[in-house]
PDB file of N, CA and C in Angstrom:
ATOM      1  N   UNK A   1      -5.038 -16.717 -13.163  1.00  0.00           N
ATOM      2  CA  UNK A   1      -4.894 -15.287 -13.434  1.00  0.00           C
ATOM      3  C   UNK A   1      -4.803 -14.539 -12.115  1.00  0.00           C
ATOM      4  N   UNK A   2      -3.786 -13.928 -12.042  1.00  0.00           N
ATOM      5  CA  UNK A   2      -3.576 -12.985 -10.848  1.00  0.00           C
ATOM      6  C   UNK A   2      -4.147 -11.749 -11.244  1.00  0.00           C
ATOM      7  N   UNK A   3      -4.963 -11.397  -9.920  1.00  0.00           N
ATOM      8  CA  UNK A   3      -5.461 -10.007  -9.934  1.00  0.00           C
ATOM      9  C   UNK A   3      -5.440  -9.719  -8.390  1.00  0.00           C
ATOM     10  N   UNK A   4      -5.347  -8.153  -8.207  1.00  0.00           N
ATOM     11  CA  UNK A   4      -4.996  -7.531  -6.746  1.00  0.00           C
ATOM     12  C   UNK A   4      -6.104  -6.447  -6.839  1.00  0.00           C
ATOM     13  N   UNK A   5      -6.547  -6.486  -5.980  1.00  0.00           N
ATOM     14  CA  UNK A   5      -7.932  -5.032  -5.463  1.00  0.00           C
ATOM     15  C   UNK A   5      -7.489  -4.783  -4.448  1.00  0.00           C
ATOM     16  N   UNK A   6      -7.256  -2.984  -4.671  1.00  0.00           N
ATOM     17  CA  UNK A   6      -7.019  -1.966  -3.532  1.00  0.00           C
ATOM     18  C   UNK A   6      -8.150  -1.445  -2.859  1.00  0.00           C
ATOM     19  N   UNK A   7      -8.388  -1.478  -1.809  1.00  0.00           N
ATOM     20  CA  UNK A   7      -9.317  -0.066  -1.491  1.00  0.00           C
ATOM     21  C   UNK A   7      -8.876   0.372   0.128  1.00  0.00           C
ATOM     22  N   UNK A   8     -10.108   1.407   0.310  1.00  0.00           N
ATOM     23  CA  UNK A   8      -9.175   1.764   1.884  1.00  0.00           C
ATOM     24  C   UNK A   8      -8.942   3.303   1.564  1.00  0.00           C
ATOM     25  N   UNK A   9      -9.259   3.374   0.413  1.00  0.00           N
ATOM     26  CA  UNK A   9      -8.540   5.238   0.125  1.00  0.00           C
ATOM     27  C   UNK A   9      -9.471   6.334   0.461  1.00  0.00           C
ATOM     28  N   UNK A  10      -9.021   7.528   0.678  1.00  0.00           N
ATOM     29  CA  UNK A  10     -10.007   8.559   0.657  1.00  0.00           C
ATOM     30  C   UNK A  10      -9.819   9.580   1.157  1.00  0.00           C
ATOM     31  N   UNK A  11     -10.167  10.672   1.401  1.00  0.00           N
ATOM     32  CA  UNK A  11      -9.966  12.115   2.078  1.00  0.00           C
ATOM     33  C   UNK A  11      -9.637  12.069   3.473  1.00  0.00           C
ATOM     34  N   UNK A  12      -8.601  12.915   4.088  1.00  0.00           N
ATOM     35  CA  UNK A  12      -8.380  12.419   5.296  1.00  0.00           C
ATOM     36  C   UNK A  12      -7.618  13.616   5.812  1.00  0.00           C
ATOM     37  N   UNK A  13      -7.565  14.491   6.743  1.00  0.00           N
ATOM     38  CA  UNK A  13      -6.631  15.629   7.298  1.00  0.00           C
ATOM     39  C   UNK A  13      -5.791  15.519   7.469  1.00  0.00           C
ATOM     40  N   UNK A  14      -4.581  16.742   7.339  1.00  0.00           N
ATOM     41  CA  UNK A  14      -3.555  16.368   8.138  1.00  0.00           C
ATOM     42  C   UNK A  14      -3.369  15.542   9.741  1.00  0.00           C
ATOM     43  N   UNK A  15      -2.400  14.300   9.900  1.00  0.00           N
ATOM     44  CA  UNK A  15      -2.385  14.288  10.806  1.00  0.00           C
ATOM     45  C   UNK A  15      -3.030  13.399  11.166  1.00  0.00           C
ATOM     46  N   UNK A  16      -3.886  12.811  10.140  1.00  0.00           N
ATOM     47  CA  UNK A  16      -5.018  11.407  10.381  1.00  0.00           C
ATOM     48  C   UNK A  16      -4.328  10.697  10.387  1.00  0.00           C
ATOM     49  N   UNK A  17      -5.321   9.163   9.926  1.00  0.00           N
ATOM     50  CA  UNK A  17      -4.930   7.673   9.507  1.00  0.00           C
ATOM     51  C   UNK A  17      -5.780   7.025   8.597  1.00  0.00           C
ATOM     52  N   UNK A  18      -5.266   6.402   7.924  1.00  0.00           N
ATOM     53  CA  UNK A  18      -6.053   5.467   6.699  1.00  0.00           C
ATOM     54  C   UNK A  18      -5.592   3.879   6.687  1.00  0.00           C
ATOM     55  N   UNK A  19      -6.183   2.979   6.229  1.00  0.00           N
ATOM     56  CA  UNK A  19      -5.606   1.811   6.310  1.00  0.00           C
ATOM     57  C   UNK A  19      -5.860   1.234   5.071  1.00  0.00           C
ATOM     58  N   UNK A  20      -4.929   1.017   3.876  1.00  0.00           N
ATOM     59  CA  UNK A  20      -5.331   0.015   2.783  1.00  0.00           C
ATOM     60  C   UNK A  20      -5.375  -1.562   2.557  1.00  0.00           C
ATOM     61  N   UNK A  21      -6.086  -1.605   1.848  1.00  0.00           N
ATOM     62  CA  UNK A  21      -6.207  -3.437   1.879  1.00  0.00           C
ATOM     63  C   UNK A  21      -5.755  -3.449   0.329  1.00  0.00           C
ATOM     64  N   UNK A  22      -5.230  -4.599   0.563  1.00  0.00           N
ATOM     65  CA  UNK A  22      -5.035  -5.286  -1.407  1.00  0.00           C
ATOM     66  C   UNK A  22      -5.094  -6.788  -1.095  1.00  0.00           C
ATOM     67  N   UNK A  23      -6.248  -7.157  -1.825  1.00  0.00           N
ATOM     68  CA  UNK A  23      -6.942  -8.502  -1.536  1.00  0.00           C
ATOM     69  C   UNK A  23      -6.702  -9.446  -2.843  1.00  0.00           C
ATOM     70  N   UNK A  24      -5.932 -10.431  -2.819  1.00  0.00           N
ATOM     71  CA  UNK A  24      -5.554 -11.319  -3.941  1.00  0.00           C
ATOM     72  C   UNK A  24      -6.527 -11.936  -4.117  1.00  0.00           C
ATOM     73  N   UNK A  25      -6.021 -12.621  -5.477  1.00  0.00           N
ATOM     74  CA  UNK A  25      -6.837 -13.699  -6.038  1.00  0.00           C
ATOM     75  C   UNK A  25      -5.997 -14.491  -7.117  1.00  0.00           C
ATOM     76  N   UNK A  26      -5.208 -15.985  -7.112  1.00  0.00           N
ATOM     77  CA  UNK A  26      -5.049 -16.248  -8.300  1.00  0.00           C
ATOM     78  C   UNK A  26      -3.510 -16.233  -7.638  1.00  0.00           C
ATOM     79  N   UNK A  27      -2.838 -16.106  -6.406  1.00  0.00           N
ATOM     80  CA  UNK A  27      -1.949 -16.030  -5.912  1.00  0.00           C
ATOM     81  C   UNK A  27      -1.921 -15.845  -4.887  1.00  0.00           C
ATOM     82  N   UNK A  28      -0.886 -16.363  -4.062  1.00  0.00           N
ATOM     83  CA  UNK A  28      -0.968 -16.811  -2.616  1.00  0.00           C
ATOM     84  C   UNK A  28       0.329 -16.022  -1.803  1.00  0.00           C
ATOM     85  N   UNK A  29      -0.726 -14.870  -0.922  1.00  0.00           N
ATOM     86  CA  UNK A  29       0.659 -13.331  -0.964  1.00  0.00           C
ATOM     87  C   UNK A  29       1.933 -14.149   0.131  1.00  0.00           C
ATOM     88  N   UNK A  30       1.432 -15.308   1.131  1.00  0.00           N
ATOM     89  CA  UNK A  30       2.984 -15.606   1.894  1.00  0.00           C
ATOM     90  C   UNK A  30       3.581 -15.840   1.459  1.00  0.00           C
ATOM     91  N   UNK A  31       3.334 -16.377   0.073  1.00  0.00           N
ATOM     92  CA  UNK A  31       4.378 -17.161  -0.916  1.00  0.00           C
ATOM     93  C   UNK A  31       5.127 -16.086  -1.520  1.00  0.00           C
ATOM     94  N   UNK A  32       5.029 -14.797  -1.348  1.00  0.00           N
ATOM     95  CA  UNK A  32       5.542 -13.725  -2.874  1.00  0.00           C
ATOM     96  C   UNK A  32       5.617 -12.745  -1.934  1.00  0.00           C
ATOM     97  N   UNK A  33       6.517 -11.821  -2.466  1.00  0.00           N
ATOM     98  CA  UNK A  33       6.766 -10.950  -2.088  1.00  0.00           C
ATOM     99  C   UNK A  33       5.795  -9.253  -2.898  1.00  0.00           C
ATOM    100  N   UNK A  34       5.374  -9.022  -1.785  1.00  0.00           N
ATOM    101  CA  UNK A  34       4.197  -7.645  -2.164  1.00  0.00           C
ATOM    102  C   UNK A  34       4.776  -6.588  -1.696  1.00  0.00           C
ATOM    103  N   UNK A  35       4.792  -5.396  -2.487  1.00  0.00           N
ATOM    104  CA  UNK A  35       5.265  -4.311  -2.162  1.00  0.00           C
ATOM    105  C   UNK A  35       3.893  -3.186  -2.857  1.00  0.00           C
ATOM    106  N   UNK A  36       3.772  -1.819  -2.095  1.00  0.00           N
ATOM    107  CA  UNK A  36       2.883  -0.987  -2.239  1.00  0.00           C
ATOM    108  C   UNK A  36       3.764   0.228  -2.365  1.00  0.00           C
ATOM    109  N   UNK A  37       3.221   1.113  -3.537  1.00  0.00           N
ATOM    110  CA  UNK A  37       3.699   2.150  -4.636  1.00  0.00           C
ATOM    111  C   UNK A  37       2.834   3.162  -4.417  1.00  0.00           C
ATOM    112  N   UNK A  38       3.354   4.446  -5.294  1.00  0.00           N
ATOM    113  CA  UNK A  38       2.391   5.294  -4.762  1.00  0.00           C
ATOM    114  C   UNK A  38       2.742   7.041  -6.374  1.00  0.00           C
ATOM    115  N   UNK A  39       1.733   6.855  -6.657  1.00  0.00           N
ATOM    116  CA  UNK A  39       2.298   8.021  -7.562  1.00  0.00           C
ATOM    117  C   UNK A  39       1.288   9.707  -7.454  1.00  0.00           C
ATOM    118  N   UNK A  40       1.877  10.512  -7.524  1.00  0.00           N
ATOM    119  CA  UNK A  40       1.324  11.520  -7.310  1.00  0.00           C
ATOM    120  C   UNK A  40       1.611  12.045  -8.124  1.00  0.00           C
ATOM    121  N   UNK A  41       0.146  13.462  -8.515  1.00  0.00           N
ATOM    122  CA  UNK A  41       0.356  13.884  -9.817  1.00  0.00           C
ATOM    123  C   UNK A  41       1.202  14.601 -10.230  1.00  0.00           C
ATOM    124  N   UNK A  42       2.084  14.229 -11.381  1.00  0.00           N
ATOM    125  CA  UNK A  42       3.287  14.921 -11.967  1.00  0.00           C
ATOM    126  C   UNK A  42       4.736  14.290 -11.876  1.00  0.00           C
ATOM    127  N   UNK A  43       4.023  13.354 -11.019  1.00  0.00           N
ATOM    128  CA  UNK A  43       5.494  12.444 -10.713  1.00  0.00           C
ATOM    129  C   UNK A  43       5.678  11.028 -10.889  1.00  0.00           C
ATOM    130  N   UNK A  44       6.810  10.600 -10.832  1.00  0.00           N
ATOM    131  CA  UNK A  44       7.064   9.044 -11.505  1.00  0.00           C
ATOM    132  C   UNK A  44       6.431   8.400  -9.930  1.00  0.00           C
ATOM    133  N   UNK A  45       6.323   6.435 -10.118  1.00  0.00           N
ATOM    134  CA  UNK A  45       5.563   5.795  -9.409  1.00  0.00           C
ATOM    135  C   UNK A  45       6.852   5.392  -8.504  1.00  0.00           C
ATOM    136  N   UNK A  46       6.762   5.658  -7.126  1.00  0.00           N
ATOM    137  CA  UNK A  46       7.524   5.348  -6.091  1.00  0.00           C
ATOM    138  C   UNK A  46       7.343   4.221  -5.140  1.00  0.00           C
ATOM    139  N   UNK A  47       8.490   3.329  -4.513  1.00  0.00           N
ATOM    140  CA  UNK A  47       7.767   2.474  -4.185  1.00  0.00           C
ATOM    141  C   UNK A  47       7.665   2.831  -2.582  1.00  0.00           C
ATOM    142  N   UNK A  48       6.996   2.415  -1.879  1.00  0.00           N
ATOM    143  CA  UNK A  48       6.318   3.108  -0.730  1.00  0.00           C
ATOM    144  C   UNK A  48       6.769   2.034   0.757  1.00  0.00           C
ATOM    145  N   UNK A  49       6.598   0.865   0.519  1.00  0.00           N
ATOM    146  CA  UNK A  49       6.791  -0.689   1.594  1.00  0.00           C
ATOM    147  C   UNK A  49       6.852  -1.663   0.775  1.00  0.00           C
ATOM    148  N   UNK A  50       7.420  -2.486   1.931  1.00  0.00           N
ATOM    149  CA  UNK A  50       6.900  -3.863   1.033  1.00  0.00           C
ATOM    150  C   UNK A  50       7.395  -4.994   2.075  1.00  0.00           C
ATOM    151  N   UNK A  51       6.638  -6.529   2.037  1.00  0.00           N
ATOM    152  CA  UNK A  51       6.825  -7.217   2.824  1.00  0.00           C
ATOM    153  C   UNK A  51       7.062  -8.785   2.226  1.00  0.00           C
ATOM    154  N   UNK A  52       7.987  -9.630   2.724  1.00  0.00           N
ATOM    155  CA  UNK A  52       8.802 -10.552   1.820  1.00  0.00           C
ATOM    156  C   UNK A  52       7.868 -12.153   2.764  1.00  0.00           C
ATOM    157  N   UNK A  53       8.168 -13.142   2.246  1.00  0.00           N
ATOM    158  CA  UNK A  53       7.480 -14.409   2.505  1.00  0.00           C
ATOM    159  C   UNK A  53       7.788 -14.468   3.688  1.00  0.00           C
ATOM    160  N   UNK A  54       8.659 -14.093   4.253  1.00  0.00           N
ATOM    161  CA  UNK A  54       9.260 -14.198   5.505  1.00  0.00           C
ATOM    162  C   UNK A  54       8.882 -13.429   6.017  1.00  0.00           C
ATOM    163  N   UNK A  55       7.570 -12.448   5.948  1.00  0.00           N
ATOM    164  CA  UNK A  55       7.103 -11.622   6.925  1.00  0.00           C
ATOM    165  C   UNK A  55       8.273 -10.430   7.065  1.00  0.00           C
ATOM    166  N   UNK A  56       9.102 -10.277   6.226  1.00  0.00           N
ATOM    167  CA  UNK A  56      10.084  -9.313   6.750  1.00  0.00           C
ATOM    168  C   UNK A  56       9.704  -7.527   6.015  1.00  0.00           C
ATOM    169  N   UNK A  57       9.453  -6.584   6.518  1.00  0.00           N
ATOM    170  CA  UNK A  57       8.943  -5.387   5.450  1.00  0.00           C
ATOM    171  C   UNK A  57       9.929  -4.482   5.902  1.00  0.00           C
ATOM    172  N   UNK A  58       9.917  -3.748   4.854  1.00  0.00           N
ATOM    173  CA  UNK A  58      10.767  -2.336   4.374  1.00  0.00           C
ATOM    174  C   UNK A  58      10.242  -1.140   4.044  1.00  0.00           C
ATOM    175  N   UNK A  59      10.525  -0.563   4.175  1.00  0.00           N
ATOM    176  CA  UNK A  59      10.009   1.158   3.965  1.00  0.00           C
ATOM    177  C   UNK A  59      10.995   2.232   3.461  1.00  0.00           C
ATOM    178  N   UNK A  60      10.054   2.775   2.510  1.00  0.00           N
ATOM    179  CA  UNK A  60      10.774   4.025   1.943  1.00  0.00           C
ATOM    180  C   UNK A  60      11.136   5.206   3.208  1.00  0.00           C
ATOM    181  N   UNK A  61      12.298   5.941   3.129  1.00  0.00           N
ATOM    182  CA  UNK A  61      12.506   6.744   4.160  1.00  0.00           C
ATOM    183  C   UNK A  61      11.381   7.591   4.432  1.00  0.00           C
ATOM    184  N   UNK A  62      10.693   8.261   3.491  1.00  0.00           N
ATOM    185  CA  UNK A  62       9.934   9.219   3.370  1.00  0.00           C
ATOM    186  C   UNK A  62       8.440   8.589   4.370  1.00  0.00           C
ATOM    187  N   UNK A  63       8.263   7.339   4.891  1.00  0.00           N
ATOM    188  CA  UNK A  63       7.379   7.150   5.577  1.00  0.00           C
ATOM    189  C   UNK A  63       7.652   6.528   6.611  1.00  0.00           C
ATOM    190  N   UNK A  64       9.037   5.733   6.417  1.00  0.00           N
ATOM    191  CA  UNK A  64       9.333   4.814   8.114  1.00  0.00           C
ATOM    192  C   UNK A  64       9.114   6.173   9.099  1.00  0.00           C
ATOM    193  N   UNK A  65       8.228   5.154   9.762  1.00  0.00           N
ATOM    194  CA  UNK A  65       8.009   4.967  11.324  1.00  0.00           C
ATOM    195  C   UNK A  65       6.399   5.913  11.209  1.00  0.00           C
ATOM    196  N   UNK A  66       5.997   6.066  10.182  1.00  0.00           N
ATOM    197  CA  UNK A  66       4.486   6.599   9.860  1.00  0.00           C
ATOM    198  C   UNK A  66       3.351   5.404   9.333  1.00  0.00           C
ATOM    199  N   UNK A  67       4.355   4.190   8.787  1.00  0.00           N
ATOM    200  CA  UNK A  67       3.639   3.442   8.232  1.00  0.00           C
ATOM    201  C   UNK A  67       3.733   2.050   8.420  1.00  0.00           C
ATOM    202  N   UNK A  68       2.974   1.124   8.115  1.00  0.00           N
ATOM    203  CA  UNK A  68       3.173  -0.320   8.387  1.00  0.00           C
ATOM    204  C   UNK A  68       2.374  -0.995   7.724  1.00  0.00           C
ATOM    205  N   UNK A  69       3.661  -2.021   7.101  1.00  0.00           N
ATOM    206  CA  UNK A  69       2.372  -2.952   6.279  1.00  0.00           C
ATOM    207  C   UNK A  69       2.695  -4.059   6.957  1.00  0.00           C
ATOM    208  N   UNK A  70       1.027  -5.273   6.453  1.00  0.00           N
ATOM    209  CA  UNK A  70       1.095  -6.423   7.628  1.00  0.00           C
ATOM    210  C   UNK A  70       0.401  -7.209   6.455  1.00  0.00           C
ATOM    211  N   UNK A  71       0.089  -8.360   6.762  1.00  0.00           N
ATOM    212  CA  UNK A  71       0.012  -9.637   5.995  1.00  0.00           C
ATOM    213  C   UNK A  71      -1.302 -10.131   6.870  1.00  0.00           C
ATOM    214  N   UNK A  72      -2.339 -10.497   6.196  1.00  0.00           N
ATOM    215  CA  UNK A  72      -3.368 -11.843   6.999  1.00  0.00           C
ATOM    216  C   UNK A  72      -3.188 -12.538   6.347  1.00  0.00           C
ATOM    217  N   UNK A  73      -2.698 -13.756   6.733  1.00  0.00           N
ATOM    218  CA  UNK A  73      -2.439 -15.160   5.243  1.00  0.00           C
ATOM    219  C   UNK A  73      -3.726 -15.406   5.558  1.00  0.00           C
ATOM    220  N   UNK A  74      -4.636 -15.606   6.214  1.00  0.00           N
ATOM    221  CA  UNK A  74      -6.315 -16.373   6.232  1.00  0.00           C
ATOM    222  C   UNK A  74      -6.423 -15.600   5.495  1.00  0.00           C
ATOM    223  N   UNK A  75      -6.651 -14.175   5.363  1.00  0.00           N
ATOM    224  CA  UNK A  75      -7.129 -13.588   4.177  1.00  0.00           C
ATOM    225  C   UNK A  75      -6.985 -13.233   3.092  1.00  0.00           C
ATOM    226  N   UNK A  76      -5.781 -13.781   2.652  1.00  0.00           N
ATOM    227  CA  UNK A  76      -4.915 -13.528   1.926  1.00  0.00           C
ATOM    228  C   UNK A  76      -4.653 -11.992   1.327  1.00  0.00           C
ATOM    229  N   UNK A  77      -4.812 -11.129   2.430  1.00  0.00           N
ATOM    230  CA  UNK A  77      -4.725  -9.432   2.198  1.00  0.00           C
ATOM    231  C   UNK A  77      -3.301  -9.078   2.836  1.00  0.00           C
ATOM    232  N   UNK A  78      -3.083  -8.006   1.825  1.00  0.00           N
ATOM    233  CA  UNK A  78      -1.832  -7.241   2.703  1.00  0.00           C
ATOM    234  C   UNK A  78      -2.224  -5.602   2.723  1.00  0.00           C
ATOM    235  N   UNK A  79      -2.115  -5.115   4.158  1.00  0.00           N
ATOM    236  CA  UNK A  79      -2.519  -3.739   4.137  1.00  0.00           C
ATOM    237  C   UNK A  79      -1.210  -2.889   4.510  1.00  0.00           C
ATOM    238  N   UNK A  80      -1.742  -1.763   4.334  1.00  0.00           N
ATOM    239  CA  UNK A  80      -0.830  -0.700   4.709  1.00  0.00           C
ATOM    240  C   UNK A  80      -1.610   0.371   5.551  1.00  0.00           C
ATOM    241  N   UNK A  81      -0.985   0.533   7.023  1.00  0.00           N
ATOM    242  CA  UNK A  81      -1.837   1.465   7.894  1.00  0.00           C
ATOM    243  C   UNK A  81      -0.370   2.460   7.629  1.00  0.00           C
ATOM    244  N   UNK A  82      -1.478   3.748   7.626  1.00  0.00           N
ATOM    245  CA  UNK A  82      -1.093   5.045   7.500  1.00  0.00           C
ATOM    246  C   UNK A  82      -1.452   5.863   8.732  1.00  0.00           C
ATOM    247  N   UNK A  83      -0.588   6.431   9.306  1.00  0.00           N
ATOM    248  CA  UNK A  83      -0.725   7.398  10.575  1.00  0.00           C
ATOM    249  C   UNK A  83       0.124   8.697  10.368  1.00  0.00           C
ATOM    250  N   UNK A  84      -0.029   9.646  10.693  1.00  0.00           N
ATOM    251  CA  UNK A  84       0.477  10.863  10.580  1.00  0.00           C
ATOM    252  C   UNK A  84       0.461  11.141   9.316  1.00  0.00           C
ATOM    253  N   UNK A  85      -0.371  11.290   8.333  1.00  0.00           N
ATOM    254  CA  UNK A  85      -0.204  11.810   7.550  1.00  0.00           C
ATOM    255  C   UNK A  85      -0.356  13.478   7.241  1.00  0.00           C
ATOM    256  N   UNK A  86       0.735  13.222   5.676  1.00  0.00           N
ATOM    257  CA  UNK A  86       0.870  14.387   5.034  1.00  0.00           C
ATOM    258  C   UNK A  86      -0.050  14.602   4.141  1.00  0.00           C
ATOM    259  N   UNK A  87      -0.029  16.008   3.751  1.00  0.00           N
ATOM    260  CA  UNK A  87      -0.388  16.854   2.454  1.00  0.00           C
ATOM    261  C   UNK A  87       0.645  16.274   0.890  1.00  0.00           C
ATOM    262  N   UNK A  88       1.625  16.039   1.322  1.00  0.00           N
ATOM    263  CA  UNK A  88       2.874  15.116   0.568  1.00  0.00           C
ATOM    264  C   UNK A  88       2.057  14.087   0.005  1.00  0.00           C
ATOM    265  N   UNK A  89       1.835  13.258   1.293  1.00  0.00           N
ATOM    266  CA  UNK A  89       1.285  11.592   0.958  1.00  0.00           C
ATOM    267  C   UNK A  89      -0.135  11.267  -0.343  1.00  0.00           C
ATOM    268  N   UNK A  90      -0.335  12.230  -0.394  1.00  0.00           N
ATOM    269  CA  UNK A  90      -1.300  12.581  -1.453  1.00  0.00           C
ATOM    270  C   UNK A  90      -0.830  11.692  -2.739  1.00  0.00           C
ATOM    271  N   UNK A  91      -1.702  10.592  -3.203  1.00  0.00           N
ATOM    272  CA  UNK A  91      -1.413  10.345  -4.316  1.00  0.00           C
ATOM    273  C   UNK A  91      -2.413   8.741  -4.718  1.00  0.00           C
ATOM    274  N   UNK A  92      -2.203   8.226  -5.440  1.00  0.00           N
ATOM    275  CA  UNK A  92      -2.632   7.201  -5.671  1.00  0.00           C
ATOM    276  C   UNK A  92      -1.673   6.185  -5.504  1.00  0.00           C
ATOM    277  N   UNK A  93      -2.677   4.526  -4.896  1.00  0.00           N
ATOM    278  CA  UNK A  93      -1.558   3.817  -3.989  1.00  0.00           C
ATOM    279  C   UNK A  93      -2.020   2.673  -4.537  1.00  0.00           C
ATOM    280  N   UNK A  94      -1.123   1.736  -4.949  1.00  0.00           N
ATOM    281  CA  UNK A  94      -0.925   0.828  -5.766  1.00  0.00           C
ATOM    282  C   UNK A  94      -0.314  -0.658  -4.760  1.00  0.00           C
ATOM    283  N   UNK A  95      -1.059  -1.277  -5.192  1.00  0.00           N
ATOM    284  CA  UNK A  95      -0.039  -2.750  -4.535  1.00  0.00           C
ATOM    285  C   UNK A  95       0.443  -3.727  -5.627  1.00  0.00           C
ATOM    286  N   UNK A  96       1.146  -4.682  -5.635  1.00  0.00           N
ATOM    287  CA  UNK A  96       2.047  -5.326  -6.541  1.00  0.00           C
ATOM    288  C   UNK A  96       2.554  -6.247  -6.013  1.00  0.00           C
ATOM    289  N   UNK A  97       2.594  -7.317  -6.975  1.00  0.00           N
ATOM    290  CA  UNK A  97       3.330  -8.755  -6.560  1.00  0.00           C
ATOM    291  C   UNK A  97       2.948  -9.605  -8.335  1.00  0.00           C
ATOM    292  N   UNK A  98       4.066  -9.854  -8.053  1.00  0.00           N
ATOM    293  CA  UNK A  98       4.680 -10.943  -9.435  1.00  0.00           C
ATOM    294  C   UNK A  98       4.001  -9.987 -10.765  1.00  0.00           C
ATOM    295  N   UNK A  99       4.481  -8.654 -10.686  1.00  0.00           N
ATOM    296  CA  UNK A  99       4.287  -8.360 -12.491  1.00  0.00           C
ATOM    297  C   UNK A  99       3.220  -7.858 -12.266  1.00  0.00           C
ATOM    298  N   UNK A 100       2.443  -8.229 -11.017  1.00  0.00           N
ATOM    299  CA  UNK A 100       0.701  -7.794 -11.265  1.00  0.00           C
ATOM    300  C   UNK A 100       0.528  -6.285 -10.580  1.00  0.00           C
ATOM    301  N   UNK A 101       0.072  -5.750 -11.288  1.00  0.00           N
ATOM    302  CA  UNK A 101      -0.588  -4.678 -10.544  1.00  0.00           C
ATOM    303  C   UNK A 101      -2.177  -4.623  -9.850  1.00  0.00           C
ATOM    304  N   UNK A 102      -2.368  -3.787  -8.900  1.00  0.00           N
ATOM    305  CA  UNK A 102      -3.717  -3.384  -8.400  1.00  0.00           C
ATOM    306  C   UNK A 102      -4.413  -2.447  -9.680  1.00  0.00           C
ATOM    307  N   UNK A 103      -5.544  -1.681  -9.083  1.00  0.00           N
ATOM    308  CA  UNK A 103      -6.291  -0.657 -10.081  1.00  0.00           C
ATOM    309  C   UNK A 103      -5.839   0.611  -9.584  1.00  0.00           C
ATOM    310  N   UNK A 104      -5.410   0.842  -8.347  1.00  0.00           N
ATOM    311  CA  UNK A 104      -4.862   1.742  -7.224  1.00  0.00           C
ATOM    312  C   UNK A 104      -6.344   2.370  -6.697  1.00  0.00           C
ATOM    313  N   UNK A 105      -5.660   3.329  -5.410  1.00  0.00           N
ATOM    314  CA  UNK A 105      -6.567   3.676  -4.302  1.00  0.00           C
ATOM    315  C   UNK A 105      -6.050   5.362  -3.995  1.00  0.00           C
ATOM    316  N   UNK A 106      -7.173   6.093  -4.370  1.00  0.00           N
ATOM    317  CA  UNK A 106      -6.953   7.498  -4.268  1.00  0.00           C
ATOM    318  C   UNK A 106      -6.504   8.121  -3.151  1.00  0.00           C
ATOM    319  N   UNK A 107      -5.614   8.422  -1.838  1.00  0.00           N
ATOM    320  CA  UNK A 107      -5.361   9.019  -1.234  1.00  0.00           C
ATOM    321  C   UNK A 107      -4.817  10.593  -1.276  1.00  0.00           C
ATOM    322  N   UNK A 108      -6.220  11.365  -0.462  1.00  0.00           N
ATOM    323  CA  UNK A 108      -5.866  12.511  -0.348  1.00  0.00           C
ATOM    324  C   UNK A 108      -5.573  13.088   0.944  1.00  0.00           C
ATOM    325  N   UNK A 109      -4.634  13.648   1.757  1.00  0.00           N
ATOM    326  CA  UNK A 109      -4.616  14.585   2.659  1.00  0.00           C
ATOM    327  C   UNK A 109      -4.557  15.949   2.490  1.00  0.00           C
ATOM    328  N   UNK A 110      -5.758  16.660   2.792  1.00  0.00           N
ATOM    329  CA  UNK A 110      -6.204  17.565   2.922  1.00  0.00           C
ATOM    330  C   UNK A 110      -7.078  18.518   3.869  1.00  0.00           C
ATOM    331  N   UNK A 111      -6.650  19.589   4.409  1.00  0.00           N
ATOM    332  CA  UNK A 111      -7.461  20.314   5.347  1.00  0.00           C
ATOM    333  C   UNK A 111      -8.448  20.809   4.446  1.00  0.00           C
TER     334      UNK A 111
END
């Protein structure tokens, strides 16, 4: 049984940084390709990064060059560091691989 736990979320100013973790279990993330989502209230679920067996990641325009996700295969975690954030970026953040979802992770930027 695959299951993914987010955490890492929380209140943060304009202009900060946050770093999320999504920690497997039940699947082995070098093997699969993980991508991290993000929905904010009122709006459909967007996908945000994502990084392929090959270590290779992608980004939605709306965050390249603000964001980066990275892989520990010992730990089998994949995070997403957040820098410069927005009042925008506000939302709940989700990770994903094979069908599975996380529980997601509340991110707020706010003064």
């Amino acid at each position: 049984q695959v299951q993914l736990v987010e955490s890492g979320g929380g209140l943060v100013q304009p202009g900060g940084s946050l770093r999320l973790s999504c920690a497997a279990s039940g699947i082995i993330f070098r093997f699969n390709f993980v991508g991290w989502y993000r929905q904010a209230p009122g709006k459909q679920r967007e996908w945000v990064a994502s990084i392929d067996r090959g270590a290779l990641a992608n980004y939605a325009d709306a965050v390249k060059g603000r964001f980066t996700i990275s892989r520990d295969n010992a730990k089998n975690t994949v995070y997403l560091q957040m820098n410069s954030l927005r009042p925008e970026d506000t939302a709940v953040y989700y990770c994903s691989s094979r069908d599975t979802w996380g529980q997601g992770t509340q991110v707020t930027v706010s003064s």
